[in-house]
C-alpha atoms as a PDB file:
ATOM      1  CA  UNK A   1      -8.091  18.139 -14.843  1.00  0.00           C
ATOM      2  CA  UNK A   2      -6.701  19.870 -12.141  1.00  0.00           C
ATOM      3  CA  UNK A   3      -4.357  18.111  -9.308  1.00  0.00           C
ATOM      4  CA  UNK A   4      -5.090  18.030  -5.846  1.00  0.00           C
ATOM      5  CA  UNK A   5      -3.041  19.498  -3.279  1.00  0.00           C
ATOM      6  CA  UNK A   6      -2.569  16.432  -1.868  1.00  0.00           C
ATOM      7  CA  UNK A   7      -1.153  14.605  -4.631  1.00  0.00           C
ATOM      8  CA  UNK A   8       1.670  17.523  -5.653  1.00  0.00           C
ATOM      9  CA  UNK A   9       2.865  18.366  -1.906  1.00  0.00           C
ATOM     10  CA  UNK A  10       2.690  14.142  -1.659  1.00  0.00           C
ATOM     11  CA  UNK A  11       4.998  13.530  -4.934  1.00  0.00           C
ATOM     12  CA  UNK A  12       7.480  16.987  -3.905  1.00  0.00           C
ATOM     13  CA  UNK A  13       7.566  15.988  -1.006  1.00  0.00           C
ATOM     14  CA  UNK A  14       8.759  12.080  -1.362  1.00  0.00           C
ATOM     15  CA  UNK A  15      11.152  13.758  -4.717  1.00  0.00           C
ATOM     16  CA  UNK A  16      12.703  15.779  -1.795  1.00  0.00           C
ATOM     17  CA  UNK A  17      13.593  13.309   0.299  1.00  0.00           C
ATOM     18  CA  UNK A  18      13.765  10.268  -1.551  1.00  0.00           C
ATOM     19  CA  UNK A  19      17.796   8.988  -1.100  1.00  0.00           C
ATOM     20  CA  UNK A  20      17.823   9.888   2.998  1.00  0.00           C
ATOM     21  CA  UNK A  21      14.630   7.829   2.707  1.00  0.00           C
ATOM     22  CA  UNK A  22      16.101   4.704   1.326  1.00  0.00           C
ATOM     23  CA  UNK A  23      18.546   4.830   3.484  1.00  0.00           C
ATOM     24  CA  UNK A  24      16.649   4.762   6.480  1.00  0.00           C
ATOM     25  CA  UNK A  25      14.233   2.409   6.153  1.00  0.00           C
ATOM     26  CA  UNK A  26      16.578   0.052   4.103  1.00  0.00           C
ATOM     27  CA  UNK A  27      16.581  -2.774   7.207  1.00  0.00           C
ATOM     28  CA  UNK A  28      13.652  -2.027   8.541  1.00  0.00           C
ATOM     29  CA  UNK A  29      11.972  -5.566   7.625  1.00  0.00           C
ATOM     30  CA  UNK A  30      14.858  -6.896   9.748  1.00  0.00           C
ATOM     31  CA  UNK A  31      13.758  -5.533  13.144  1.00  0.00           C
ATOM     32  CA  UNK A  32      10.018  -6.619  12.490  1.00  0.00           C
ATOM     33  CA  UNK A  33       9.362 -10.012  12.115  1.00  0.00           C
ATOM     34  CA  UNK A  34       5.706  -9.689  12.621  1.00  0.00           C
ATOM     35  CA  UNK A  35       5.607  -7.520   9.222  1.00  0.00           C
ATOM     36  CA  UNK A  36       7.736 -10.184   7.416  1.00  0.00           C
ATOM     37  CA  UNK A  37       5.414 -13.250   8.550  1.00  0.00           C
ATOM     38  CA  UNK A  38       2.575 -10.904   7.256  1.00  0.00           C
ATOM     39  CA  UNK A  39       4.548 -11.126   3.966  1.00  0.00           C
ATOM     40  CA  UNK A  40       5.097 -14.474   4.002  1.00  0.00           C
ATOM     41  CA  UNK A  41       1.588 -15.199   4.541  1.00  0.00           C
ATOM     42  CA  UNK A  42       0.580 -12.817   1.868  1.00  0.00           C
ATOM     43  CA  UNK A  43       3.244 -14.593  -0.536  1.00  0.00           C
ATOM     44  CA  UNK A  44       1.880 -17.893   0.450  1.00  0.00           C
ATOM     45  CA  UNK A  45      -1.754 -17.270   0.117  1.00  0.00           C
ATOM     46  CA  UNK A  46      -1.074 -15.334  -3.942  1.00  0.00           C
ATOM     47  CA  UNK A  47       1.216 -18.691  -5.434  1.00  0.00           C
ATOM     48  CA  UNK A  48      -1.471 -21.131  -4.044  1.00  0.00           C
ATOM     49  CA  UNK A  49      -3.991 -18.973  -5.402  1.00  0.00           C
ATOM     50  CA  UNK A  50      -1.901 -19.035  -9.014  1.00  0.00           C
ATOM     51  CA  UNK A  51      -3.667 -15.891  -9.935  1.00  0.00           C
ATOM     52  CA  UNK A  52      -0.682 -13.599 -11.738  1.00  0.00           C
ATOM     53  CA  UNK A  53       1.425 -10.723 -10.939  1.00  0.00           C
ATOM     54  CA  UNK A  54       1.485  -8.602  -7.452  1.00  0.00           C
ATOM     55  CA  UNK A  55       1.775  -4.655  -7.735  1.00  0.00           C
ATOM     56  CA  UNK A  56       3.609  -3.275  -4.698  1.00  0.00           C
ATOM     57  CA  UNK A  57       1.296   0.290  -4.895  1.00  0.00           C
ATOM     58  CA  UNK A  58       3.191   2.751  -3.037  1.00  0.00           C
ATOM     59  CA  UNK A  59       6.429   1.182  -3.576  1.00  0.00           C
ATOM     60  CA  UNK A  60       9.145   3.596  -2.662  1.00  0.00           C
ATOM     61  CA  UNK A  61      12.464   2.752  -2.407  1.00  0.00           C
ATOM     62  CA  UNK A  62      11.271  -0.550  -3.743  1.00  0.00           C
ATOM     63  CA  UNK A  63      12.834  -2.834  -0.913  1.00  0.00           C
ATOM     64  CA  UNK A  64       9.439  -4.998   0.111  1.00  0.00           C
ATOM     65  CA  UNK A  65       8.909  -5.156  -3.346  1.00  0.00           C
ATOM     66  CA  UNK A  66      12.818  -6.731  -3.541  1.00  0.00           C
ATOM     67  CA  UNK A  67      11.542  -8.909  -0.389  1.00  0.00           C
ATOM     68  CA  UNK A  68       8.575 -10.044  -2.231  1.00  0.00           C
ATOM     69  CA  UNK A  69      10.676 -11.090  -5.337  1.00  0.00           C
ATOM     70  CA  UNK A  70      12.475 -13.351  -2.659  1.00  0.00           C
ATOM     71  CA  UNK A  71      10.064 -15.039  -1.633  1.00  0.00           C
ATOM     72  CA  UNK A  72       8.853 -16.202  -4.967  1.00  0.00           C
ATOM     73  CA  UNK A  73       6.370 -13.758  -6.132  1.00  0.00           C
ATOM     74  CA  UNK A  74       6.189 -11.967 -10.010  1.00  0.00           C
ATOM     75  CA  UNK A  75       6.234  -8.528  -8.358  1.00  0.00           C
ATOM     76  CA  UNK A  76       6.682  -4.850  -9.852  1.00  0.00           C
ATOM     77  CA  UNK A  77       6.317  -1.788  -7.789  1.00  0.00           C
ATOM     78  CA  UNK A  78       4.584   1.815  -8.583  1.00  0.00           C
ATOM     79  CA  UNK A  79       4.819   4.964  -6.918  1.00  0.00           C
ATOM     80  CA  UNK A  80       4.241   8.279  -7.066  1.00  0.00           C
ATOM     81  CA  UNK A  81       7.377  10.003  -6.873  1.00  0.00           C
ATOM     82  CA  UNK A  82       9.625   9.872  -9.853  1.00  0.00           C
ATOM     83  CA  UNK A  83      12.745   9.940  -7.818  1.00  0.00           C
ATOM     84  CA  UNK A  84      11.440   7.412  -5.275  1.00  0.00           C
ATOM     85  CA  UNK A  85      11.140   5.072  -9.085  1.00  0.00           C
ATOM     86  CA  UNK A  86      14.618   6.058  -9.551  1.00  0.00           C
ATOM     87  CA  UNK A  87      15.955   4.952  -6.413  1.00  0.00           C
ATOM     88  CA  UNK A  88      14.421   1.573  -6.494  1.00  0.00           C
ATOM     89  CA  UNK A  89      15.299   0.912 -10.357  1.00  0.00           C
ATOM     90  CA  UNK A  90      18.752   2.054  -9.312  1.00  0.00           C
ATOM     91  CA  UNK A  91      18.808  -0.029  -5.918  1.00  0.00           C
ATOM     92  CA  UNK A  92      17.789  -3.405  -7.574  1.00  0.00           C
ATOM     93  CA  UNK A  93      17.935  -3.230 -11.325  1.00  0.00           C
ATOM     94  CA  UNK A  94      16.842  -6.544 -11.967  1.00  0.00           C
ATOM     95  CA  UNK A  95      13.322  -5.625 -11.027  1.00  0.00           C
ATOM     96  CA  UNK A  96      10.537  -3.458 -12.656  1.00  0.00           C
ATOM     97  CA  UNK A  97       9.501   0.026 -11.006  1.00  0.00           C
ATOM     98  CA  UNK A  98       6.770   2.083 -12.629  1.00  0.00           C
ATOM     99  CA  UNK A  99       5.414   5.624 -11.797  1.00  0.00           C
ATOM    100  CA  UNK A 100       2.059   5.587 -10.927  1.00  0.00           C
ATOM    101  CA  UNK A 101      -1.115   6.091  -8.788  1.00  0.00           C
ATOM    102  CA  UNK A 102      -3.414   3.955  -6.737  1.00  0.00           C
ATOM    103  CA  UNK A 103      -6.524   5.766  -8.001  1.00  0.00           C
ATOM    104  CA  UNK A 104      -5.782   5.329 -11.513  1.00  0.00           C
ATOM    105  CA  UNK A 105      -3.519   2.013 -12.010  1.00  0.00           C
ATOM    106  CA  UNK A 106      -2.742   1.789 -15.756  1.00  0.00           C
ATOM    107  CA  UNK A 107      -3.401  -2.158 -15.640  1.00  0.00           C
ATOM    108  CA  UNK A 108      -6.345  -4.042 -17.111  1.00  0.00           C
ATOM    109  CA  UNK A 109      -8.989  -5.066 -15.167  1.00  0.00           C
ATOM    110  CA  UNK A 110      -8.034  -8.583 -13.704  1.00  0.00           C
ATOM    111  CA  UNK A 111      -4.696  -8.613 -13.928  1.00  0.00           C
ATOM    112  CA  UNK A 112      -3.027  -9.109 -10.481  1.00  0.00           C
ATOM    113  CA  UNK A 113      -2.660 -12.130  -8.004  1.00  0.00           C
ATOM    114  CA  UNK A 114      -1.724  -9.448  -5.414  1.00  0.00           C
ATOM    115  CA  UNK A 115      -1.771  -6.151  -4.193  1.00  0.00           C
ATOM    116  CA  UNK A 116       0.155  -4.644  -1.141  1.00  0.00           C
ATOM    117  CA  UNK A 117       0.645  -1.580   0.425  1.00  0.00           C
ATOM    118  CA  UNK A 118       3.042  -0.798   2.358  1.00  0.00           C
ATOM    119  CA  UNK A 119       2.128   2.166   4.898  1.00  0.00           C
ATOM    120  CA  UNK A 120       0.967   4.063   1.678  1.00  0.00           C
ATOM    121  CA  UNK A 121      -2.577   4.526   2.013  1.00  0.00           C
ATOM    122  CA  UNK A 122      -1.792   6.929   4.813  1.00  0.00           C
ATOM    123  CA  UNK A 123      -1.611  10.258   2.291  1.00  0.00           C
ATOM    124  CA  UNK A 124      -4.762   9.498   0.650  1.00  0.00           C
ATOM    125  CA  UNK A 125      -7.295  11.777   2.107  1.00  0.00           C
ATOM    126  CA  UNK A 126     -10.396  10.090   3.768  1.00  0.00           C
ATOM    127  CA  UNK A 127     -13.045  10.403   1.082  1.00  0.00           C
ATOM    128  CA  UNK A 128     -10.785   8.971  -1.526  1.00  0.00           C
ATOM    129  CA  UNK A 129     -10.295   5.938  -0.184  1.00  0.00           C
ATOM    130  CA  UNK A 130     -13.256   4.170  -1.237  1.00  0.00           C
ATOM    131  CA  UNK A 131     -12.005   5.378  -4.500  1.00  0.00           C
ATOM    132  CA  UNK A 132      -8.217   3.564  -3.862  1.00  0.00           C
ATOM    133  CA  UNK A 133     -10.412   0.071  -2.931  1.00  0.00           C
ATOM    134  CA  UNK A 134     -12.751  -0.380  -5.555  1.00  0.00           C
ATOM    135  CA  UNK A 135      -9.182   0.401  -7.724  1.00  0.00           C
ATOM    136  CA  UNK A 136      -7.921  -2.414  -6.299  1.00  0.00           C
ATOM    137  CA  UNK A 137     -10.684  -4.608  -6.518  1.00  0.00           C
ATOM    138  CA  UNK A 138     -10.635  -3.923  -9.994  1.00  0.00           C
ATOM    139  CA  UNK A 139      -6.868  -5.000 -11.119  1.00  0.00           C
ATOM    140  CA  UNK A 140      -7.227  -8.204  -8.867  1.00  0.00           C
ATOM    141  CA  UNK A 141      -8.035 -10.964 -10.594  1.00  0.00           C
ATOM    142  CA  UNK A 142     -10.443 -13.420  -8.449  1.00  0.00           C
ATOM    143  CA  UNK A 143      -9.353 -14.998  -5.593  1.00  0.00           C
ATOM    144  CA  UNK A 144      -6.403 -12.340  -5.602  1.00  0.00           C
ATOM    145  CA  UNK A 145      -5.065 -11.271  -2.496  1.00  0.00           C
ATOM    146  CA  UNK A 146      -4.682  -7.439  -0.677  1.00  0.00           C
ATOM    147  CA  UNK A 147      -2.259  -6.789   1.566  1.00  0.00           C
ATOM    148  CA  UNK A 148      -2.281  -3.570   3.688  1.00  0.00           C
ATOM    149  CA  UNK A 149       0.204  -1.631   6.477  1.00  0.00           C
ATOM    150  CA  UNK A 150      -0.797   1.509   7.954  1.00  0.00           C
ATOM    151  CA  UNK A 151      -0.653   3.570  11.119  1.00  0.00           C
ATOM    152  CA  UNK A 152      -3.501   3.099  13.404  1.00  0.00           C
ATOM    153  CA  UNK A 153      -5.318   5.646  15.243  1.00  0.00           C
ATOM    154  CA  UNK A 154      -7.722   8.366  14.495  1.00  0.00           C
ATOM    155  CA  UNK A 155      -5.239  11.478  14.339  1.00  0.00           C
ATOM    156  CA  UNK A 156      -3.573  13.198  11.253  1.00  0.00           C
ATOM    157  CA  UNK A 157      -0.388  14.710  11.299  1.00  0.00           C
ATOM    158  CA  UNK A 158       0.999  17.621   8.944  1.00  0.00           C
ATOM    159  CA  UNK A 159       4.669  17.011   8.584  1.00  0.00           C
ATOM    160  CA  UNK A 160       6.533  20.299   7.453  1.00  0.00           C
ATOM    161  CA  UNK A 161      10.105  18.980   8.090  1.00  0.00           C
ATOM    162  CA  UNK A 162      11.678  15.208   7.100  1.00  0.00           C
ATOM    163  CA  UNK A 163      15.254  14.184   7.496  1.00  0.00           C
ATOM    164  CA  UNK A 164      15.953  17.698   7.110  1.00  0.00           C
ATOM    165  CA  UNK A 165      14.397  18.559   4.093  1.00  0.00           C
ATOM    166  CA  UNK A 166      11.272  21.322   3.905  1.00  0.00           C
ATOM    167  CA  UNK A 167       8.054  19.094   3.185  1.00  0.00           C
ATOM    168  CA  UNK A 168       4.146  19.061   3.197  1.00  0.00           C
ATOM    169  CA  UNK A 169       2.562  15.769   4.161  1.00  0.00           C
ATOM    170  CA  UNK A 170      -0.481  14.681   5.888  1.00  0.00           C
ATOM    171  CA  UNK A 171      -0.373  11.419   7.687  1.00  0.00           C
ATOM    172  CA  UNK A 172      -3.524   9.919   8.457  1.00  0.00           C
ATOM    173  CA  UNK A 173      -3.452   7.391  10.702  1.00  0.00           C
ATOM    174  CA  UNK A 174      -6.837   5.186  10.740  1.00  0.00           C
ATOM    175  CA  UNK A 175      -8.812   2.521  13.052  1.00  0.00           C
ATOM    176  CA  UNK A 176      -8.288  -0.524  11.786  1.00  0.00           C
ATOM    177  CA  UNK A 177     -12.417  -1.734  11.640  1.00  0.00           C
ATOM    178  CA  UNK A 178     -13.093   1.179   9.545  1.00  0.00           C
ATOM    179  CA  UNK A 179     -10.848   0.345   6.988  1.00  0.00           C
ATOM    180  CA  UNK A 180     -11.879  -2.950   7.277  1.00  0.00           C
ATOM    181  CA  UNK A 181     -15.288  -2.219   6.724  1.00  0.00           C
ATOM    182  CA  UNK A 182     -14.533   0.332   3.615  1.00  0.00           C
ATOM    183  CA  UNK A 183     -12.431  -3.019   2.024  1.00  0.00           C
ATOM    184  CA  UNK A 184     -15.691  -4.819   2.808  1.00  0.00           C
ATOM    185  CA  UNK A 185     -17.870  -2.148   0.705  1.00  0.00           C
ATOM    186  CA  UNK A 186     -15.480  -2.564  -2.206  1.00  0.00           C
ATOM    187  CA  UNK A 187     -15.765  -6.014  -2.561  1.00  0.00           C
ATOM    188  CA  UNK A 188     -12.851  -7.439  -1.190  1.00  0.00           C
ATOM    189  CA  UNK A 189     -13.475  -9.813   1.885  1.00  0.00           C
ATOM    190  CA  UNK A 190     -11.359  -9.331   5.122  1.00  0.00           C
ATOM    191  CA  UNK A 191      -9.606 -12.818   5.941  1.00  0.00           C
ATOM    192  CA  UNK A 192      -7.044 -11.514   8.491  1.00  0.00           C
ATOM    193  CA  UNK A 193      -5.405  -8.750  11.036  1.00  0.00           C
ATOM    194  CA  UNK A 194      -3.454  -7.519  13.039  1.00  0.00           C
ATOM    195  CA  UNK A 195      -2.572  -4.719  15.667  1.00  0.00           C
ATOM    196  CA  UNK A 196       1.296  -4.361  15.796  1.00  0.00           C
ATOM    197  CA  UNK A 197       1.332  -2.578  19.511  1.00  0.00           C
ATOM    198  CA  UNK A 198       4.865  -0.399  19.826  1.00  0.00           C
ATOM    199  CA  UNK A 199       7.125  -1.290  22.508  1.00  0.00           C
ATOM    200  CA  UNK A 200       8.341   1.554  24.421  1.00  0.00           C
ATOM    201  CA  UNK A 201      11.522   0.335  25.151  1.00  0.00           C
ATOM    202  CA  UNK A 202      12.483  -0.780  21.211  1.00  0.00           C
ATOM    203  CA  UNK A 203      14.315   2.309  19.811  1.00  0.00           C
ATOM    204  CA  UNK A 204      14.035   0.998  15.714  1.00  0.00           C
ATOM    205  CA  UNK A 205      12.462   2.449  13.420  1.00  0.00           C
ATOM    206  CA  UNK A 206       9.814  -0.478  12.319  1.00  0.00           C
ATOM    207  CA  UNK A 207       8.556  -0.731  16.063  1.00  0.00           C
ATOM    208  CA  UNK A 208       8.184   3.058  16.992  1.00  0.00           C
ATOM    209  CA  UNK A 209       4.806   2.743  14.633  1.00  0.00           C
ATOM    210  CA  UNK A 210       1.104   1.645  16.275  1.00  0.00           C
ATOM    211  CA  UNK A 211       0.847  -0.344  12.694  1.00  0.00           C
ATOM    212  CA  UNK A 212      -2.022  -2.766  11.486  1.00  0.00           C
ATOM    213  CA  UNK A 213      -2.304  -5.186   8.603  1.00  0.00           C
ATOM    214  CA  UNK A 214      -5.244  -6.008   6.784  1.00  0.00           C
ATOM    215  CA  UNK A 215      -5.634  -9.141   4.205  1.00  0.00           C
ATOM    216  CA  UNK A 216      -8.322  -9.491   1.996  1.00  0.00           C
ATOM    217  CA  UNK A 217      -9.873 -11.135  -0.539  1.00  0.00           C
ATOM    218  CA  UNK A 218     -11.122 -10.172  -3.912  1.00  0.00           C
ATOM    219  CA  UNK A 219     -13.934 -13.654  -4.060  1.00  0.00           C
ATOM    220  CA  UNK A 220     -13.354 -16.253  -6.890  1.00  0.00           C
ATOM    221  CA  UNK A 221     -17.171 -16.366  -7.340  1.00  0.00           C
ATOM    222  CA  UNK A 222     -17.984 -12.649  -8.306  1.00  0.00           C
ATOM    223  CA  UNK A 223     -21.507 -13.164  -7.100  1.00  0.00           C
ATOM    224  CA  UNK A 224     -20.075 -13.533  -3.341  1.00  0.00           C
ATOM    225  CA  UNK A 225     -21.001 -10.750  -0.857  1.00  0.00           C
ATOM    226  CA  UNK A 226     -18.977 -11.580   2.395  1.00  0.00           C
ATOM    227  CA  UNK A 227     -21.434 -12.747   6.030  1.00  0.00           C
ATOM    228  CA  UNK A 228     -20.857  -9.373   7.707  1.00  0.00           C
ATOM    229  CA  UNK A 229     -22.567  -7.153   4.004  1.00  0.00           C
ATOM    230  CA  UNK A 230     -19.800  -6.757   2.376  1.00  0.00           C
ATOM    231  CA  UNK A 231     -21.574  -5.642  -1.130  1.00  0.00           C
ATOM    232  CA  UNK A 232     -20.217  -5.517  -4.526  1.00  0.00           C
ATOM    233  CA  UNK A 233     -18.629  -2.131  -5.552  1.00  0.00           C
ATOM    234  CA  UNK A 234     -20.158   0.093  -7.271  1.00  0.00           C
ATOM    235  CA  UNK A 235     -19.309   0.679 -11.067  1.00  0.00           C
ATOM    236  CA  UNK A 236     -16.085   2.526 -11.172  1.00  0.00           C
ATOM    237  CA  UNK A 237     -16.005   6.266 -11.138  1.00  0.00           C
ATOM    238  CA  UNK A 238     -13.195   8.593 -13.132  1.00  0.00           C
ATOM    239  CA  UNK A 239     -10.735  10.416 -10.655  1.00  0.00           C
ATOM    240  CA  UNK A 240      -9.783  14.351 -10.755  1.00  0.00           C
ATOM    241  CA  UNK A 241      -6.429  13.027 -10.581  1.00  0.00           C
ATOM    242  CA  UNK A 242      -4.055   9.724 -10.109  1.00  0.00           C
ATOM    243  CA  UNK A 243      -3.062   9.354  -6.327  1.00  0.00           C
ATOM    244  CA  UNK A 244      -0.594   7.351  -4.751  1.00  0.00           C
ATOM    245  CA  UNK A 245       2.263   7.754  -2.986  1.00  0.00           C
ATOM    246  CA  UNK A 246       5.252   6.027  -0.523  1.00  0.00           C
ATOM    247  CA  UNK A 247       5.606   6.548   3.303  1.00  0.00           C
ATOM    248  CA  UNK A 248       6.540   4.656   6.739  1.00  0.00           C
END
């Protein structure tokens, strides 16, 4: 079948830039402790739960995957970019990095404690999201836990230049509520969030971003529809194309 647009200028794009990226956002879980205690809660809630592996989807340079495997968690990451797998097999070799796509994971159904995201659902065009969901709701075992970051807000941005590289990347930032409610509509029951609000006078990089975090629940009881509707997803459709991808 034939690739979307978004998914080559998404993979180029991240290939380009891939070592100034690492670089950059190397530290970045140091100067936000809000998206470390999200983490930590995530890595909490997945051991008690005693469900399996977690998939870092979107995994880039691989460090909160690295973070993850500190805190205790049987984590491997997947992304997109072949060069972004390179960097992160290269930057901690003792973990497992896998090129990939969050429309079309090549795991069986069932087979993960936990899923995160880390401000990677931002490339996948609207419509395909409920697509990316019922993905993950599929791979999760029950009771397994979703983690997402993202930038809130109801632009999109077209990047055409990044750390001085040519590139072609749309951002889409989203409200919070409705991805909530398209988690809901895949199955997978909101349990927390929150609205990381930028301070104006914090010049690093982690707190120049509006970001939220979503948790959610795939239920242990596959009958369970959440209070607010949340309905089971519907039987899972075939993809054009893998899609996927790594950004902050």
């Amino acid at each position: 079948m034939t690739e979307p647009d978004f998914l080559r200028t998404t993979r180029t794009s991240y290939d380009t830039v891939a070592a100034d990226y690492a670089e950059l956002f190397r530290d970045a879980l140091a100067d936000s402790p809000l998206e470390r205690a999200m983490l930590a809660g995530f890595a909490d809630l997945v051991r008690a739960g005693g469900a399996g592996q977690v998939a870092d989807v979107g995994c880039g340079s691989g460090r909160v995957a690295a973070h993850l495997h500190g805190l205790g968690l049987p984590v491997f990451g997947i992304d997109l970019s072949p060069r972004m797998v390179a960097v992160a097999r290269q930057t901690y070799p003792g973990l497992r990095f896998e090129v990939g796509s969050m429309l079309g994971l090549d795991l069986p159904d069932g087979a993960l404690g936990g899923v995160v995201t880390w401000y990677s659902i931002i490339h996948v065009p609207q419509e395909r999201l409920p697509e990316v969901f019922a993905e993950f709701h599929r791979v999760l075992a029950p009771g397994g836990h979703v983690l997402l970051a993202f930038q809130a807000g109801d632009e999109t941005v077209h990047l055409t230049e990044a750390f001085g590289h040519p590139v072609s990347l749309e951002l889409h930032r989203r409200q919070p509520d409705r991805v909530a409610d398209l988690l809901g509509r895949a199955g997978l029951v909101v349990r927390a969030r929150l609205l990381d609000e930028p301070d104006a006078g914090d010049d690093s990089v982690s707190r120049k971003r509006h970001a939220a975090f979503l948790l959610a629940r795939k239920p242990a009881d596959p009958g369970h529809d959440d209070a607010r509707g949340a309905a089971r997803p519907a039987p899972r459709s075939q993809p054009d194309a893998p899609a996927g991808g790594t950004s902050e």
